[in-house]
N, C-alpha and C. Protein backbone atom coordinates (compact mmCIF):
# COMPACT_ATOMS: atom_id res chain seq x y z
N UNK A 1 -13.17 -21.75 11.49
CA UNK A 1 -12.52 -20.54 11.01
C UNK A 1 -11.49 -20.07 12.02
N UNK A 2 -10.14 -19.19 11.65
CA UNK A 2 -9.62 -18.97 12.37
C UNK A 2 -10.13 -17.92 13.05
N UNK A 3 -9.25 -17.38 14.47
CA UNK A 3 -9.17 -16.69 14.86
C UNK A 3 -9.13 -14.62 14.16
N UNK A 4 -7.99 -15.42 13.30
CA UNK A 4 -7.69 -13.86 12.83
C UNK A 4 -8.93 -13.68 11.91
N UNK A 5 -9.58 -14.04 11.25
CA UNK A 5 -10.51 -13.67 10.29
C UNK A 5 -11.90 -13.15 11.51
N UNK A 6 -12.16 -12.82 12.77
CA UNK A 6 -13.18 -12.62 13.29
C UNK A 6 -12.33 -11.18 13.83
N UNK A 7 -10.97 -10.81 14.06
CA UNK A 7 -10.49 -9.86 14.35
C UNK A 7 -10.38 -8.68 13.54
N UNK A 8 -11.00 -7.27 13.54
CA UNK A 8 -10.95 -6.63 12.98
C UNK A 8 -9.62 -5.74 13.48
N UNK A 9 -8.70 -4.84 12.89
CA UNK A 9 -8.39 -4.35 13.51
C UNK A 9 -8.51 -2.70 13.98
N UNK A 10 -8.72 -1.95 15.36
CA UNK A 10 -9.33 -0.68 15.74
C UNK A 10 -9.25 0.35 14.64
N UNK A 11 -10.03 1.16 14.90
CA UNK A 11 -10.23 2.02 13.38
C UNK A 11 -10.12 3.13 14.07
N UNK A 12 -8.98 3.93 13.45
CA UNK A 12 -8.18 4.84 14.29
C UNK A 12 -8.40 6.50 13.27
N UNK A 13 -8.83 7.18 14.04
CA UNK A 13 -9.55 8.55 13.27
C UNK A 13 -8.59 9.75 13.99
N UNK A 14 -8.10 10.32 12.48
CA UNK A 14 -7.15 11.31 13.14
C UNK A 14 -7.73 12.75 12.59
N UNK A 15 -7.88 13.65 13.65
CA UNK A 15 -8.13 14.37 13.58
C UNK A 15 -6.87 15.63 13.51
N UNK A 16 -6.76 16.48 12.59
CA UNK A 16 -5.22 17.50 12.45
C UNK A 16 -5.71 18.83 11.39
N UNK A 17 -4.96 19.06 11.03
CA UNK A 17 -5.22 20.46 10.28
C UNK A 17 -2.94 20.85 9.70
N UNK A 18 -3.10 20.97 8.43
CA UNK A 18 -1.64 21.24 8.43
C UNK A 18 -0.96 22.66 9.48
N UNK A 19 -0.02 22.44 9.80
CA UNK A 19 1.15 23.60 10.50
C UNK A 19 0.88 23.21 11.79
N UNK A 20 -0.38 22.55 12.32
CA UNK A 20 -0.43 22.02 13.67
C UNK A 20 1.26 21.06 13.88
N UNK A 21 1.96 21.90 14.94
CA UNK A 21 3.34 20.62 15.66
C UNK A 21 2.87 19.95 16.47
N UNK A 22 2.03 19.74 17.02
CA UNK A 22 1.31 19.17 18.09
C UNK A 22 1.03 17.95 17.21
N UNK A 23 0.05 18.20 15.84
CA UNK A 23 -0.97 17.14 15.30
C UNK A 23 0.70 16.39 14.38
N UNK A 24 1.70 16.95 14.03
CA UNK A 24 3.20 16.43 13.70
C UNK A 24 3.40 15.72 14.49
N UNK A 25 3.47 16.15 15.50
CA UNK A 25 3.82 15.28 16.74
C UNK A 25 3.07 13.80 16.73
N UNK A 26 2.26 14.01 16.98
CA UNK A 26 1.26 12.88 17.35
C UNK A 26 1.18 11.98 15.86
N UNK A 27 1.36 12.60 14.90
CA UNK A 27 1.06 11.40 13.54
C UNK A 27 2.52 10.60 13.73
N UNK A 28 3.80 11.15 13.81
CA UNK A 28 4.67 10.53 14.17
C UNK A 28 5.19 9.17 15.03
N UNK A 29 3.67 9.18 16.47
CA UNK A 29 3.96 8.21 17.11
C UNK A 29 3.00 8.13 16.50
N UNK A 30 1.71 7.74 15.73
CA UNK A 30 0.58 6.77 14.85
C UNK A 30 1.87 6.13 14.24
N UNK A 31 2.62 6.30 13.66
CA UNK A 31 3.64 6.16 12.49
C UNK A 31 4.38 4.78 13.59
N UNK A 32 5.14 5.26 14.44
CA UNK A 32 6.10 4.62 14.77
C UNK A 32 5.12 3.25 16.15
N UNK A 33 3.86 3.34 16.61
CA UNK A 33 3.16 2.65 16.71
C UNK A 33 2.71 1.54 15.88
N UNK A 34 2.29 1.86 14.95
CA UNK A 34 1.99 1.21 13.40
C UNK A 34 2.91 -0.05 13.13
N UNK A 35 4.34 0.20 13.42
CA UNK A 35 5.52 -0.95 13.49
C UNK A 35 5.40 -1.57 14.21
N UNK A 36 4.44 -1.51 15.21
CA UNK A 36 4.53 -3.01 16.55
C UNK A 36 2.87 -3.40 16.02
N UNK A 37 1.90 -2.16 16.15
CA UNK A 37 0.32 -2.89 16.64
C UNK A 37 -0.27 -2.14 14.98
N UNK A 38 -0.91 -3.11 14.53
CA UNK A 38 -1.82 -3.03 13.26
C UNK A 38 -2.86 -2.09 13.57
N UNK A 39 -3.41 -1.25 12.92
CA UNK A 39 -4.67 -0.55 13.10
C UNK A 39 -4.61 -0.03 12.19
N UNK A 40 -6.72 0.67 11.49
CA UNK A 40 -6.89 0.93 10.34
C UNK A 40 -6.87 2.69 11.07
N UNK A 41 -6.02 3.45 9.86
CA UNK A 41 -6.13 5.01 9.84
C UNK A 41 -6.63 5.54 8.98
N UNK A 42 -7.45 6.61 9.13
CA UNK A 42 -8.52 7.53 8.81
C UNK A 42 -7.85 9.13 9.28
N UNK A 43 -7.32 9.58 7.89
CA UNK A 43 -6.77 11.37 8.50
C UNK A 43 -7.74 12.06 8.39
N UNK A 44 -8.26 13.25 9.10
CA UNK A 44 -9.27 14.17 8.08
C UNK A 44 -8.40 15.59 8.73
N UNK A 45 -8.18 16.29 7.77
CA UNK A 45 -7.90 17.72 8.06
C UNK A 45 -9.19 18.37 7.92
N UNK A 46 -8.99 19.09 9.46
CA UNK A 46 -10.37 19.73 10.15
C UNK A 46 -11.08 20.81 8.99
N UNK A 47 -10.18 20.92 8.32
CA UNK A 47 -10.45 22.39 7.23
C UNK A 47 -11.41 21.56 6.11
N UNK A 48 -11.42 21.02 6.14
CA UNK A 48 -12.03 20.28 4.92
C UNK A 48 -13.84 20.26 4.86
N UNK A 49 -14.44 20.50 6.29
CA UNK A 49 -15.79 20.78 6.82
C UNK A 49 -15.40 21.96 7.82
N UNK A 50 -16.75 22.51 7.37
CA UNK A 50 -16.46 23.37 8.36
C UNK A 50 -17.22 22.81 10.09
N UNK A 51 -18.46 21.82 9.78
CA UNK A 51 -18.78 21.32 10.98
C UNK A 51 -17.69 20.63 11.60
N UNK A 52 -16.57 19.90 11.15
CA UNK A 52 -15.37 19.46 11.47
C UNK A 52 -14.49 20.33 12.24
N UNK A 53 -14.12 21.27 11.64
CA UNK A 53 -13.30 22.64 11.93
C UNK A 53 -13.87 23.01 12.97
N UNK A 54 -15.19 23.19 13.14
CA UNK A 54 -15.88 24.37 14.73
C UNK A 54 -15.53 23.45 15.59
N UNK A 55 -16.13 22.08 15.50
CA UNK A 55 -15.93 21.55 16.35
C UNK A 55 -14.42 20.75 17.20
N UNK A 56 -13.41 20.93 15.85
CA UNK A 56 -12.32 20.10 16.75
C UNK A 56 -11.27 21.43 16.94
N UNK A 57 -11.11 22.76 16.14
CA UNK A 57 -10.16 23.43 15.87
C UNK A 57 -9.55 23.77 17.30
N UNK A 58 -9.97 24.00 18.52
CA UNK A 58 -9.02 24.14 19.36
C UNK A 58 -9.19 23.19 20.42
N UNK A 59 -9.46 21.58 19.38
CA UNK A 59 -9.02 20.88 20.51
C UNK A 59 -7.38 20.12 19.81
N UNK A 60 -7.33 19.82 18.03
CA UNK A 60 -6.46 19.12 17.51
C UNK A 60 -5.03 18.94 18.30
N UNK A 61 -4.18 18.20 18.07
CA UNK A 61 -5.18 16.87 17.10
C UNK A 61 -5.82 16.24 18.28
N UNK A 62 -6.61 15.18 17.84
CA UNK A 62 -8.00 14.26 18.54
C UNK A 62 -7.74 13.02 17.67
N UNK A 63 -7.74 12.24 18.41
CA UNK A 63 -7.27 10.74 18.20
C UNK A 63 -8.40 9.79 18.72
N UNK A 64 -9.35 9.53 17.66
CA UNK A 64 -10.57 8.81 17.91
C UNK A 64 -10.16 7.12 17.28
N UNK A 65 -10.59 6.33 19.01
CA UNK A 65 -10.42 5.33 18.41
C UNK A 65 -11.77 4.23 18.48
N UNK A 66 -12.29 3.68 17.58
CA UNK A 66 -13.76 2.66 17.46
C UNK A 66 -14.63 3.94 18.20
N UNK A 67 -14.63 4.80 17.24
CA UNK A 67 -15.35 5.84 17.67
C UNK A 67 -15.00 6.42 18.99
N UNK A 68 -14.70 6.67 19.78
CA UNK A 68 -14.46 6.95 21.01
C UNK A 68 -13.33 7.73 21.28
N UNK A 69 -13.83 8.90 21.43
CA UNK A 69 -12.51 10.11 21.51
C UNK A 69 -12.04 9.63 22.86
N UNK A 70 -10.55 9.47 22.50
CA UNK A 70 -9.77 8.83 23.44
C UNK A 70 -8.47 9.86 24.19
N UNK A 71 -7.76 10.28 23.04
CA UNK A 71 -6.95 11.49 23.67
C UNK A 71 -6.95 12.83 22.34
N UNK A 72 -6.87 13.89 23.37
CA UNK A 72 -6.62 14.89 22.48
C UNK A 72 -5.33 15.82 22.73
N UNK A 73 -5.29 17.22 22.09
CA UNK A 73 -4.32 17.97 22.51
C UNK A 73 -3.11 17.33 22.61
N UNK A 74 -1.83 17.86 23.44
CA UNK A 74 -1.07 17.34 24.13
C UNK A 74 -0.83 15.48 24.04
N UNK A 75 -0.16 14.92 23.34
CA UNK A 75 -0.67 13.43 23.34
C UNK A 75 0.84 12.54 23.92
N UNK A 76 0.87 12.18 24.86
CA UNK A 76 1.64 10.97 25.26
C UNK A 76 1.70 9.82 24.63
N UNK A 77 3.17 9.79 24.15
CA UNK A 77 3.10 8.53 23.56
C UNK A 77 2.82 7.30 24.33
N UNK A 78 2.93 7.20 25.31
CA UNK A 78 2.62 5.58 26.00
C UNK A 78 1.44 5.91 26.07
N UNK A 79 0.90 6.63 26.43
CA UNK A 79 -0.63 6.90 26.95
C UNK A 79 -1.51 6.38 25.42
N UNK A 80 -1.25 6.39 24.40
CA UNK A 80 -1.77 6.23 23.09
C UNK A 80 -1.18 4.64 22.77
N UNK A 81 0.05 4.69 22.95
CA UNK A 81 0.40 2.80 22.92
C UNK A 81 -0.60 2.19 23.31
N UNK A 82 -0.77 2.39 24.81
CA UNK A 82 -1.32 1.23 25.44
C UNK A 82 -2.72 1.46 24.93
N UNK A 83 -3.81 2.62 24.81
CA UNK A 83 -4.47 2.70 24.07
C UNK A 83 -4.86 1.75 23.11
N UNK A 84 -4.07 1.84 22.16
CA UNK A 84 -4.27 0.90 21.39
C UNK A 84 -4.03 -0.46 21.46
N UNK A 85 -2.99 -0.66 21.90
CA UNK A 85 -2.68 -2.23 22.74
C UNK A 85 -4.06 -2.46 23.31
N UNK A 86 -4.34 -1.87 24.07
CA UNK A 86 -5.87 -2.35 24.95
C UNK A 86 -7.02 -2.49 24.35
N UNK A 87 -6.81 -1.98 22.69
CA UNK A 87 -8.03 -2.17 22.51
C UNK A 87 -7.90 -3.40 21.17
N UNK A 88 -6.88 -3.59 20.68
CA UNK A 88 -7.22 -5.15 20.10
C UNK A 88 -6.79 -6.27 21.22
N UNK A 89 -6.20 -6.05 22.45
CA UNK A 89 -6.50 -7.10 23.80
C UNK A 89 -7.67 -7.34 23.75
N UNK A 90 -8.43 -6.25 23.83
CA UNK A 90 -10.17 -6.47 24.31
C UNK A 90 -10.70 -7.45 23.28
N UNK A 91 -10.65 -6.90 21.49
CA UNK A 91 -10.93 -7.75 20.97
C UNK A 91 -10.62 -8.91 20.77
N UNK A 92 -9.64 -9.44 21.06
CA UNK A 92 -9.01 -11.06 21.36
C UNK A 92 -9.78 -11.48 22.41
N UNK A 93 -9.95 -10.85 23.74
CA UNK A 93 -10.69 -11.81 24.51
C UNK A 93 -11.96 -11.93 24.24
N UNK A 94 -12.77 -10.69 23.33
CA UNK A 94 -14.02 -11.05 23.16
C UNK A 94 -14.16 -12.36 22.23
N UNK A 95 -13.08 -12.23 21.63
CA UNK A 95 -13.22 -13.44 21.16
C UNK A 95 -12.61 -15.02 21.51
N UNK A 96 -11.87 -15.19 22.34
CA UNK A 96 -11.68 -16.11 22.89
C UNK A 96 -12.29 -16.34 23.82
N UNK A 97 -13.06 -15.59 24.60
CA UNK A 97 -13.73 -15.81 26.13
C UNK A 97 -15.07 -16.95 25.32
């Protein structure tokens, strides 16, 4: 079997709420990321639960990736590239090693 059929690709959980510029911000580079590195997206607007809402409302947006809250607030775009770059790297070598 090949390679690509054992590669999933990172499952990317966005956390936002509408009128957030911040969570604008940040879907923008998901967006313009998306054109180089594959990954599966998941939006949830925080309003939609309220256990959702208590818990993320003054952190949004929150950018969870293979579960693992990775960056929030304030989001750098390279800081989120490589992010994700690093994490289907990882899965290639787990699977080639």
């Amino acid at each position: 079997m090949s390679e690509q059929k054992f590669l999933a690709p990172p499952q990317v959980t966005f956390y936002t709420k509408a009128g957030c510029h911040l969570c604008e911000d940040a879907r923008d580079m998901l967006d313009d990321i998306a054109a180089q590195t594959s990954f599966e997206l998941t939006e949830i607007d925080i309003r939609s639960d309220l256990e959702i809402f208590e818990q993320y409302r003054y952190r949004i947006p929150v950018i969870v990736i293979n579960e693992t809250i990775l960056i929030e607030g304030r989001i750098d775009y390279s800081e989120l590239a490589h992010a994700l770059g690093s994490t289907q790297e990882s899965a290639r070598k787990q699977y080639t090693d």
